[in-house]
N, C-alpha and C. Protein backbone atom coordinates (compact mmCIF):
# COMPACT_ATOMS: atom_id res chain seq x y z
N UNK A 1 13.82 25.46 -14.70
CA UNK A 1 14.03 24.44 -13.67
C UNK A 1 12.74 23.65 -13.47
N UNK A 2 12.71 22.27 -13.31
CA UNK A 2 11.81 21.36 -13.23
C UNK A 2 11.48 21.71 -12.04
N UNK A 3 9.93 21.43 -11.90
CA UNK A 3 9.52 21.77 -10.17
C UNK A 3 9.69 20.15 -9.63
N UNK A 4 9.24 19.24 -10.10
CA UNK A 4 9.26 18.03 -9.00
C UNK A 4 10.45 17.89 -8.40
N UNK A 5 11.35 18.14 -8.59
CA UNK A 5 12.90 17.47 -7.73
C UNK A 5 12.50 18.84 -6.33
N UNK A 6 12.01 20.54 -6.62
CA UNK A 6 11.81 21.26 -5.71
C UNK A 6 10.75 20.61 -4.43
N UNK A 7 9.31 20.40 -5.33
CA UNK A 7 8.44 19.64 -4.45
C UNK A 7 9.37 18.46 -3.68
N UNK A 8 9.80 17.72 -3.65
CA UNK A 8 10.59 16.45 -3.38
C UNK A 8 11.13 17.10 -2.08
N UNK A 9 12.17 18.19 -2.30
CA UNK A 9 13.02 18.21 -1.43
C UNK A 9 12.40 19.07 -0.55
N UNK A 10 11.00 19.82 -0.85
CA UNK A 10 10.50 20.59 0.31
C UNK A 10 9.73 19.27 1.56
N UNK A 11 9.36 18.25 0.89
CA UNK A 11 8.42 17.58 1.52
C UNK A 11 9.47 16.15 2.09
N UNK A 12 10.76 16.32 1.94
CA UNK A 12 11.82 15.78 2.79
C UNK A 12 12.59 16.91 3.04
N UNK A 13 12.41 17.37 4.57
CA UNK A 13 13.07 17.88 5.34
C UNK A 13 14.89 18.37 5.16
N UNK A 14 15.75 16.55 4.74
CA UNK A 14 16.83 16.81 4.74
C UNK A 14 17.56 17.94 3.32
N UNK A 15 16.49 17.71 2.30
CA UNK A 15 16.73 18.45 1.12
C UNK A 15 16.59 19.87 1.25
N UNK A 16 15.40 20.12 1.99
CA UNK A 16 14.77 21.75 2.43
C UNK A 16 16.41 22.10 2.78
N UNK A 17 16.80 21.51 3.95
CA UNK A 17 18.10 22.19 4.24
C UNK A 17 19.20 22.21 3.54
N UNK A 18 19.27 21.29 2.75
CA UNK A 18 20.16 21.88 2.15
C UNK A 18 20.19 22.79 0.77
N UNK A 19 18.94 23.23 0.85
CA UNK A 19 18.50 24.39 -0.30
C UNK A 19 18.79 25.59 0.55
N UNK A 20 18.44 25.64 1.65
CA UNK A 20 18.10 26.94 2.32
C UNK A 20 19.26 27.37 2.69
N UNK A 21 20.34 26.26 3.27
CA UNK A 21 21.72 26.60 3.60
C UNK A 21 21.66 26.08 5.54
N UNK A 22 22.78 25.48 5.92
CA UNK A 22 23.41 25.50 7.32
C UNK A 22 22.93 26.68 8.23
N UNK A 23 22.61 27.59 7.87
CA UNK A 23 22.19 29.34 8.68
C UNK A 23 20.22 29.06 9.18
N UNK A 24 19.72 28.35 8.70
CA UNK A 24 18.17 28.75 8.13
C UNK A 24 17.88 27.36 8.72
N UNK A 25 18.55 26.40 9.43
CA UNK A 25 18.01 24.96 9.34
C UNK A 25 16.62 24.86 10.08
N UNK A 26 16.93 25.90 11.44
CA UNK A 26 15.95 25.75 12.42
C UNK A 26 14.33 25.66 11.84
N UNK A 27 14.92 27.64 11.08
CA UNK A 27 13.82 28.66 10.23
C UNK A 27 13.22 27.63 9.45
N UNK A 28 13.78 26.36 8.77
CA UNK A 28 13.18 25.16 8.08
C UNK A 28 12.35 24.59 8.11
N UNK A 29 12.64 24.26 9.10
CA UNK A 29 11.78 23.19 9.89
C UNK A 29 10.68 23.45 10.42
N UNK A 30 10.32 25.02 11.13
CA UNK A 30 9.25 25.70 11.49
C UNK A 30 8.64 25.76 10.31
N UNK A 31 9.05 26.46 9.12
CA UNK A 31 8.12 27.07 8.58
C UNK A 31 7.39 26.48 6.96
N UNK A 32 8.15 25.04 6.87
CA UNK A 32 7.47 24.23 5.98
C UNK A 32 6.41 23.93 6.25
N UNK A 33 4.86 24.15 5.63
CA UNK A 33 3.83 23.57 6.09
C UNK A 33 3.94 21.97 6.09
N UNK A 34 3.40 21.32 7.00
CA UNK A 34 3.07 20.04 6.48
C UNK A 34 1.79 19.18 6.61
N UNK A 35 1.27 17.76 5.94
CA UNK A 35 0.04 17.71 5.80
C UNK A 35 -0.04 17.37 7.07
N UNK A 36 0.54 16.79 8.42
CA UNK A 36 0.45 16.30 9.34
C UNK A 36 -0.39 17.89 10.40
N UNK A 37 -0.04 18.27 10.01
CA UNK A 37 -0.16 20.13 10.50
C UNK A 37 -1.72 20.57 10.31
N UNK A 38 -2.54 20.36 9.48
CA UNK A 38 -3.55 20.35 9.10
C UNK A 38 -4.83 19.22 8.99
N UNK A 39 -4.79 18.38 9.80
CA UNK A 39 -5.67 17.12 10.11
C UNK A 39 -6.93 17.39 10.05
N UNK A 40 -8.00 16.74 9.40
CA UNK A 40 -9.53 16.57 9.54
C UNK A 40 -9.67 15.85 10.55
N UNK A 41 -10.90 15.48 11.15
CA UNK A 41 -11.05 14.85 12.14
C UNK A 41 -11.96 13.66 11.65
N UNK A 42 -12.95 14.03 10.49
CA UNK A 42 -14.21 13.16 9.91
C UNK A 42 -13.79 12.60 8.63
N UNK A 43 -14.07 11.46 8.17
CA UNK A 43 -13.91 11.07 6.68
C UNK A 43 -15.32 10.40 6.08
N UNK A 44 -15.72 11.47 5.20
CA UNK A 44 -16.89 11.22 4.94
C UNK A 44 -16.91 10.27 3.79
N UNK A 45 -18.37 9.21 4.05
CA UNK A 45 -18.23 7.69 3.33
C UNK A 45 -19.61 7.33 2.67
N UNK A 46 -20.45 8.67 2.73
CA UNK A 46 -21.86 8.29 1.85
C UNK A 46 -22.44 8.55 0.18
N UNK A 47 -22.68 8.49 -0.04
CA UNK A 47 -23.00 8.82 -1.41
C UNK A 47 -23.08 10.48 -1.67
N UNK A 48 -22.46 11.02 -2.85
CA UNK A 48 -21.92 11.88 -3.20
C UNK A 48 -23.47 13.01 -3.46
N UNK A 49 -23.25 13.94 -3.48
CA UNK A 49 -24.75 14.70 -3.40
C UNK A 49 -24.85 15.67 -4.60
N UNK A 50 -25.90 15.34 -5.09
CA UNK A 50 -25.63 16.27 -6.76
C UNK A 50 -24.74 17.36 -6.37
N UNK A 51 -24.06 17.76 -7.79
CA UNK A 51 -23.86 19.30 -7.64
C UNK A 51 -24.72 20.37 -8.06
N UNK A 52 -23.92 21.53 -7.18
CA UNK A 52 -24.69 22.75 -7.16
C UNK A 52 -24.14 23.70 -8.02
N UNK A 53 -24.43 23.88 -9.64
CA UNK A 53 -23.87 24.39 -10.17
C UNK A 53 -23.97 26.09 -10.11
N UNK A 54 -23.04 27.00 -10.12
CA UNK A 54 -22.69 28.57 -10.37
C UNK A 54 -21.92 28.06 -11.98
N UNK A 55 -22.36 29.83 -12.60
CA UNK A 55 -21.67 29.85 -13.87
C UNK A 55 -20.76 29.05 -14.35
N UNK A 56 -19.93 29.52 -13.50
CA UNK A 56 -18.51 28.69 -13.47
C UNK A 56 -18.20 27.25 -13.71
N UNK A 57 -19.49 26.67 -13.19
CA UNK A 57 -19.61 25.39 -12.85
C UNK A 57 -20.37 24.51 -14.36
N UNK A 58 -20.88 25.61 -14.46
CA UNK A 58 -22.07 25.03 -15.91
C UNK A 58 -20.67 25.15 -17.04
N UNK A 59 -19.99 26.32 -16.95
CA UNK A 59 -18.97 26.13 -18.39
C UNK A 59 -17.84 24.53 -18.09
N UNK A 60 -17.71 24.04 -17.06
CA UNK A 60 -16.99 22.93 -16.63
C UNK A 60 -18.29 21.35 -15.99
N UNK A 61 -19.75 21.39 -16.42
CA UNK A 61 -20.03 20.58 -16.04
C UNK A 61 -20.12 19.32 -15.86
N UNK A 62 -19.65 18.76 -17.45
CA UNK A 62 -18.93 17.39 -17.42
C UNK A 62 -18.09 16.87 -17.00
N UNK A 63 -16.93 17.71 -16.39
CA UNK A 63 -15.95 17.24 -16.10
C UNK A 63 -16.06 17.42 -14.68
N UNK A 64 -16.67 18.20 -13.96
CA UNK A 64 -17.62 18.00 -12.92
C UNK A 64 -18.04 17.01 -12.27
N UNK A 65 -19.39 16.45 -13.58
CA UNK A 65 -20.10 15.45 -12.98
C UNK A 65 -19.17 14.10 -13.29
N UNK A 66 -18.50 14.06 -13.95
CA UNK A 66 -17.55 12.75 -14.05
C UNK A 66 -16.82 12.52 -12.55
N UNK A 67 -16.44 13.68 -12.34
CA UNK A 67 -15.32 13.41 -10.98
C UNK A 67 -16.44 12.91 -9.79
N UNK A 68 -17.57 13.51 -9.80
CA UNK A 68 -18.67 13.36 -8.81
C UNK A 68 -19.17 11.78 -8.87
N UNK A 69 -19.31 11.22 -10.11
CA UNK A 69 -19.65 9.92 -10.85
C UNK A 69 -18.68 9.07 -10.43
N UNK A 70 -17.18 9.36 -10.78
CA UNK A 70 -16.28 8.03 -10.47
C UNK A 70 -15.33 8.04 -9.40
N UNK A 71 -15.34 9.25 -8.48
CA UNK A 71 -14.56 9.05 -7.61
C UNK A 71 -15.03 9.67 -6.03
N UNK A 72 -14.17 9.05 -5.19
CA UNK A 72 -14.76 9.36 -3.95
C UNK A 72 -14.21 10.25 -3.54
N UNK A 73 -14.52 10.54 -1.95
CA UNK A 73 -13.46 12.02 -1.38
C UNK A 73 -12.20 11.39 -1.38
N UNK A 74 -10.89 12.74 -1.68
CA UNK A 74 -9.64 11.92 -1.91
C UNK A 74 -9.12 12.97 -1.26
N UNK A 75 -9.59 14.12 -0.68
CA UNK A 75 -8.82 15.64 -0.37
C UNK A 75 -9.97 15.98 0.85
N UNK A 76 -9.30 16.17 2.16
CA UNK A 76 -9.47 16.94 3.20
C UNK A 76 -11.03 16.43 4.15
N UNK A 77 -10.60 15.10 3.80
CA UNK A 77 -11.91 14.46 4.28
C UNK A 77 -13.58 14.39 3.51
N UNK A 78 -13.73 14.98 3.34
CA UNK A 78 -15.34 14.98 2.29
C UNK A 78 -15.61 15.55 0.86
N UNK A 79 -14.59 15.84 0.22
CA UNK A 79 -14.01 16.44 -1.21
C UNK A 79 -13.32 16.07 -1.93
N UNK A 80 -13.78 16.03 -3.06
CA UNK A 80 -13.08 15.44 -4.28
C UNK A 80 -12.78 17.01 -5.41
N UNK A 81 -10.83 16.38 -4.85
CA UNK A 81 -10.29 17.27 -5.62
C UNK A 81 -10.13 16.52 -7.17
N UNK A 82 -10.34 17.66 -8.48
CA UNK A 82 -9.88 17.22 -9.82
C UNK A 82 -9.47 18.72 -10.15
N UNK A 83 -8.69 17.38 -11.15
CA UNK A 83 -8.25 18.34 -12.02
C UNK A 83 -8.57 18.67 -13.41
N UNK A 84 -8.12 19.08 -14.27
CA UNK A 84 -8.15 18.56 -15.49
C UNK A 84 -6.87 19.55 -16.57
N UNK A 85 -6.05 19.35 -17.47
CA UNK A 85 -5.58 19.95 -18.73
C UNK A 85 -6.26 21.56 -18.94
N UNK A 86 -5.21 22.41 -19.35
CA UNK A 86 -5.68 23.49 -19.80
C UNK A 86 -4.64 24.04 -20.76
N UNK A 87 -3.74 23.01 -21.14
CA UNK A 87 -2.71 23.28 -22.38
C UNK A 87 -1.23 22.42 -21.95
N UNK A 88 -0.03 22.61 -22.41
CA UNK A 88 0.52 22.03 -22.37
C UNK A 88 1.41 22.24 -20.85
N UNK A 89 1.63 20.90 -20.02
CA UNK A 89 1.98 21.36 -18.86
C UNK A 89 1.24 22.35 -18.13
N UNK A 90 -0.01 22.46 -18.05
CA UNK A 90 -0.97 23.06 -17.31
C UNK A 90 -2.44 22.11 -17.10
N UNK A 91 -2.73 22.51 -15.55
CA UNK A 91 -4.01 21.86 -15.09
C UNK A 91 -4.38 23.53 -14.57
N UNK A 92 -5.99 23.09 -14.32
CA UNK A 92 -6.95 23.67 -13.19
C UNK A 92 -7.77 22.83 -12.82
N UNK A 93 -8.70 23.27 -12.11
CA UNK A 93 -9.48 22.03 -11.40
C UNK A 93 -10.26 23.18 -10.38
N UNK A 94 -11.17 22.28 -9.21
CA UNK A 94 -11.93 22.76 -8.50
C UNK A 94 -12.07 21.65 -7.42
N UNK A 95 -12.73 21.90 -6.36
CA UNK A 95 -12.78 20.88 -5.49
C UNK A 95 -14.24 20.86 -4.97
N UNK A 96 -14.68 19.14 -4.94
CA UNK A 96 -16.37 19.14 -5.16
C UNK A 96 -16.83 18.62 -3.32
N UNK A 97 -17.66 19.35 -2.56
CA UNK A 97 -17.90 18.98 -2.05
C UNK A 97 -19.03 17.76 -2.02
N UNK A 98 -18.42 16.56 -1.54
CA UNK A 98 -19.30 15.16 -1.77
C UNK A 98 -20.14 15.44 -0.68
N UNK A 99 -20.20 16.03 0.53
CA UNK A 99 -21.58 15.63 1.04
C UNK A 99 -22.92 16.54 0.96
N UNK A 100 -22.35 18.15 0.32
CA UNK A 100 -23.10 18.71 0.01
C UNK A 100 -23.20 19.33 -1.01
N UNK A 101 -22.56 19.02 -2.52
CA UNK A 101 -22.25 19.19 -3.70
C UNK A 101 -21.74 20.41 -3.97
N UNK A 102 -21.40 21.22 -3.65
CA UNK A 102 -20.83 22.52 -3.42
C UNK A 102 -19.56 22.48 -4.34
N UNK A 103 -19.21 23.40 -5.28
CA UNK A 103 -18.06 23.82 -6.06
C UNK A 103 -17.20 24.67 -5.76
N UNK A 104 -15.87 24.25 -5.17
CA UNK A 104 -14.90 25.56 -4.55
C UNK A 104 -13.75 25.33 -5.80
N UNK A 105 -13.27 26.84 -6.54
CA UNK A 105 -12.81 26.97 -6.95
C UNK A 105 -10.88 27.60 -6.71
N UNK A 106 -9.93 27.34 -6.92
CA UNK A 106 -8.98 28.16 -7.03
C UNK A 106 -8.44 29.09 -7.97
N UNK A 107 -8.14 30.35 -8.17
CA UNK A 107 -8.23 31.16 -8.50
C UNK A 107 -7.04 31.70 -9.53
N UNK A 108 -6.31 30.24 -10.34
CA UNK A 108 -5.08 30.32 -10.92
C UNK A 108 -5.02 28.88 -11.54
N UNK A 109 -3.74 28.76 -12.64
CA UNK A 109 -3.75 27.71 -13.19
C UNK A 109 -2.33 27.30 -12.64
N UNK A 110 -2.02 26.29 -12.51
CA UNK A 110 -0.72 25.76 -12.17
C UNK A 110 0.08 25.27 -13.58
N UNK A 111 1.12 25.28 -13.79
CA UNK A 111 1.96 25.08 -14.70
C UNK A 111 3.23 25.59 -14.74
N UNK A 112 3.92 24.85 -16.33
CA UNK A 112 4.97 24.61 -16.52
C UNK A 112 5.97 24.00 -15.60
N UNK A 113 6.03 22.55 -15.44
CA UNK A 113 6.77 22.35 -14.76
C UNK A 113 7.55 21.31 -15.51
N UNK A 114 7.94 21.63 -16.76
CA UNK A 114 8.88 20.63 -17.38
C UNK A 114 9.07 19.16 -18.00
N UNK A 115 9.36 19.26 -19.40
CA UNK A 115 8.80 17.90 -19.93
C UNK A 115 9.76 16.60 -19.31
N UNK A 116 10.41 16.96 -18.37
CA UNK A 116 11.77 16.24 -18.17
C UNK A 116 10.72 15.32 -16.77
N UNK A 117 9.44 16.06 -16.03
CA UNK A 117 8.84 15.51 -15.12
C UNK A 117 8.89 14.21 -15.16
N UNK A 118 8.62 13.24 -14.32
CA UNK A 118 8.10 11.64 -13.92
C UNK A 118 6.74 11.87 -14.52
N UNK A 119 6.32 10.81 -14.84
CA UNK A 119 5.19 10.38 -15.60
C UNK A 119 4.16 10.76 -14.31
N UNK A 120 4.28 10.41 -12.89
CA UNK A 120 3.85 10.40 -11.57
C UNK A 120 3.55 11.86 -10.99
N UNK A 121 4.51 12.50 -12.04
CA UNK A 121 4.32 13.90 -10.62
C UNK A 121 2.85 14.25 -10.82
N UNK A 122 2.72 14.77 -9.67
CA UNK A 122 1.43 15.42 -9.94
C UNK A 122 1.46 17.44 -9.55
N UNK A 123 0.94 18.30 -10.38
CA UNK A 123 1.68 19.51 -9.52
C UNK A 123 0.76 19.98 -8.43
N UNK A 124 -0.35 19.24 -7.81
CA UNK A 124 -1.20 19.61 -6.59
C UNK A 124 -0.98 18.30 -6.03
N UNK A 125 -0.23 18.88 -4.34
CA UNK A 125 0.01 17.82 -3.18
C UNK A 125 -1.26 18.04 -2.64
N UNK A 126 -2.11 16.96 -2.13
CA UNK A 126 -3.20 16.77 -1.15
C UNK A 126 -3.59 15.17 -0.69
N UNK A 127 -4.21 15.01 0.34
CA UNK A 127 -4.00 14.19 1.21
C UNK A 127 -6.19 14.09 1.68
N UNK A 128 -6.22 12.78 1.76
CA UNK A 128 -7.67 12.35 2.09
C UNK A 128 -7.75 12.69 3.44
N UNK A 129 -6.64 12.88 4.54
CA UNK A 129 -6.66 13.26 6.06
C UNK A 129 -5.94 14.64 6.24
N UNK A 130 -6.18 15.20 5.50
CA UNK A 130 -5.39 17.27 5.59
C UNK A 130 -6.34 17.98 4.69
N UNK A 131 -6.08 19.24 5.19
CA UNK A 131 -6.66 20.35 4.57
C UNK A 131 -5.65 21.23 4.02
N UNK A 132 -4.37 20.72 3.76
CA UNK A 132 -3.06 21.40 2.55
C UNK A 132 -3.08 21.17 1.86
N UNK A 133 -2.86 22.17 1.44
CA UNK A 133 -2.85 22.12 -0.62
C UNK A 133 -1.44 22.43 -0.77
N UNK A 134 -0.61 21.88 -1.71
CA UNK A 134 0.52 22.23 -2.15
C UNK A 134 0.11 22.46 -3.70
N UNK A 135 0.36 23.44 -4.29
CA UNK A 135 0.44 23.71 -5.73
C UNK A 135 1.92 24.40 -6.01
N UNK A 136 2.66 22.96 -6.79
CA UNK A 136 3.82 23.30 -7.41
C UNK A 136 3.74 24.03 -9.29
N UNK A 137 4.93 24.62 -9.21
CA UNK A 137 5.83 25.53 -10.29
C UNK A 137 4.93 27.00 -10.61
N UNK A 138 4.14 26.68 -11.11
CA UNK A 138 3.84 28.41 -11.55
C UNK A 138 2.52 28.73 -11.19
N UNK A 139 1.87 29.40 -10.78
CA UNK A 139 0.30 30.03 -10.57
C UNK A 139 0.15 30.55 -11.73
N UNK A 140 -0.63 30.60 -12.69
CA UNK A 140 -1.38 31.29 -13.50
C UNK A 140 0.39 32.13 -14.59
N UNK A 141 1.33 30.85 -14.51
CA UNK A 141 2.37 31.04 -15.34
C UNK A 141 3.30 33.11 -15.61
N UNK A 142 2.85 32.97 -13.59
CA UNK A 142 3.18 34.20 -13.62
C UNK A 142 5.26 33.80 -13.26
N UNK A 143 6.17 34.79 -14.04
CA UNK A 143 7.49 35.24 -13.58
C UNK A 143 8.10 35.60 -12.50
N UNK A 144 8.69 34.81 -11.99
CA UNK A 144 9.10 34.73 -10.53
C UNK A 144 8.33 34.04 -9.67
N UNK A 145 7.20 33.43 -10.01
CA UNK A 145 6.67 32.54 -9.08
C UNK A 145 6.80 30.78 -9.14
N UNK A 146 7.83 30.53 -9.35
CA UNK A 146 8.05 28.65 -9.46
C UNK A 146 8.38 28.60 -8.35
N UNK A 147 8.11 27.55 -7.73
CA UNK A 147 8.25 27.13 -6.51
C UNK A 147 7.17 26.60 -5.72
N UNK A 148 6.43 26.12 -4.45
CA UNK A 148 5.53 25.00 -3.96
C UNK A 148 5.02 26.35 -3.15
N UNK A 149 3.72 26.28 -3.20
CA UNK A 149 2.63 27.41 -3.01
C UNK A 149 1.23 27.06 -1.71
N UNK A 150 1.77 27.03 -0.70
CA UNK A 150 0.58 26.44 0.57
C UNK A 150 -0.59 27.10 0.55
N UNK A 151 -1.66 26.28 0.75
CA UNK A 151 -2.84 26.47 1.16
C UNK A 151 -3.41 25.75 1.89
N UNK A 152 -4.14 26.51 2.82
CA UNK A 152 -5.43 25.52 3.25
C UNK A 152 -6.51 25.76 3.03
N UNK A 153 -7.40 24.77 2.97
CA UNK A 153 -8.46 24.60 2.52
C UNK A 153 -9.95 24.47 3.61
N UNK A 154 -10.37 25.73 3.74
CA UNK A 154 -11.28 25.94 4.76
C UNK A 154 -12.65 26.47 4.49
N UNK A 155 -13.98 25.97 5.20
CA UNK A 155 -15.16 26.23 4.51
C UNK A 155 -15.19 26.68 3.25
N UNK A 156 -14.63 26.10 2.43
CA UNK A 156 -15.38 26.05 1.06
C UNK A 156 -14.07 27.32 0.37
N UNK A 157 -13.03 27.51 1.06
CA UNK A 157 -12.09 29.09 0.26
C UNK A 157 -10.58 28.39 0.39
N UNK A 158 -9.93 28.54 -0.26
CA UNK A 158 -8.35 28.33 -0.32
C UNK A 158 -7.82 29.43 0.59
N UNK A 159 -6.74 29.52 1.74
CA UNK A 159 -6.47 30.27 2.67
C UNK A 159 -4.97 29.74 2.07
N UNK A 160 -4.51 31.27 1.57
CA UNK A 160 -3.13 31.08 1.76
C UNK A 160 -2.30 31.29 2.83
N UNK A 161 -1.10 30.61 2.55
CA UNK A 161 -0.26 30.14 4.01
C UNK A 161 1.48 30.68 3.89
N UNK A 162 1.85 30.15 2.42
CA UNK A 162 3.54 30.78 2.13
C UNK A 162 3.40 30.13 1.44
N UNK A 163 4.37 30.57 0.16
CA UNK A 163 5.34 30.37 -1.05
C UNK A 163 6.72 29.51 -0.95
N UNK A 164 7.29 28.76 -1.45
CA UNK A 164 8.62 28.67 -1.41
C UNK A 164 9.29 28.72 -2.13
N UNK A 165 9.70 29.97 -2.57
CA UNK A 165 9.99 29.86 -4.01
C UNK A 165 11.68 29.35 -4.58
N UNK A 166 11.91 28.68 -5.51
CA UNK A 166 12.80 28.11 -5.98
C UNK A 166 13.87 29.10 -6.21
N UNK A 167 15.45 28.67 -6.16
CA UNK A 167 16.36 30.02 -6.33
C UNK A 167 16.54 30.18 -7.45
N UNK A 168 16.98 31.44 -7.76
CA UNK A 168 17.22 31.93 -9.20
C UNK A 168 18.27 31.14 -9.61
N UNK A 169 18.23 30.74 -11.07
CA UNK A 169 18.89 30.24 -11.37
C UNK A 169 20.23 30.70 -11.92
């Protein structure tokens, strides 16, 4: 099963319900995170501050300093989320803090979500005014886990929040 039509209908309300069923509408509506739910208060607008590379950071540093080089904060007010390819239908990425160059990592690869996707999808939801992370279809292409995966994103660590996982098919 393709994840974007899942992402879609979690992040319109009227679809959630009718995945979940007539019984669950309320349970719906509570318990979808949304980016409105998670607001920054600051949007930071100065020049980006070297990075601070860890191991981790040196085996990924070009692709690093490129994101640091051409783009501004686009995720949770002062961070620039990237991504990049790690095979077919798979990204990872890290998220760079622009005002104090800092490297926060997540701890999984996202994938497989189907060659049938929009040219558009993207499988990480994030927002320049929230601290949610949505990572759709698979974590680290584990079985039984497709479906849109919450986080927030707090001093510098991914804080998980809930799963939603897609029905068996």
């Amino acid at each position: 099963m393709n994840c974007k039509p899942f992402l879609a209908a979690l992040l319109a309300p009227v679809f959630v319900l009718a995945i979940i069923g007539p019984n669950n509408q309320a349970l719906a509506r509570e318990n979808v995170p949304k980016f409105k739910d998670y607001p920054v208060t600051e949007i930071y607008k100065g020049v980006t501050a070297p990075l601070i590379l860890t191991r981790d950071g040196l085996r990924f540093k070009t692709r690093l300093h490129r994101a640091a080089e051409k783009q501004k904060p686009n995720f949770a007010g002062r961070y620039i989320l990237t991504t990049w390819g790690c095979g077919a239908e798979c990204v990872m990425g890290a998220v760079i803090d622009a005002k104090a160059g800092r490297i926060s990592w997540w701890n999984f690869t996202v994938c497989c979500w189907g060659s049938d996707a929009d040219e558009k999808f993207n499988p990480i939801g994030f927002r320049l005014d929230s601290n949610l992370l949505v990572f759709s279809c698979l974590r680290n292409e584990k079985e039984g886990d497709r479906g849109a995966h919450f986080y927030r994103f707090e001093n510098g660590r991914f804080i998980y929040i809930r799963s939603i996982l897609t029905p068996k098919e």
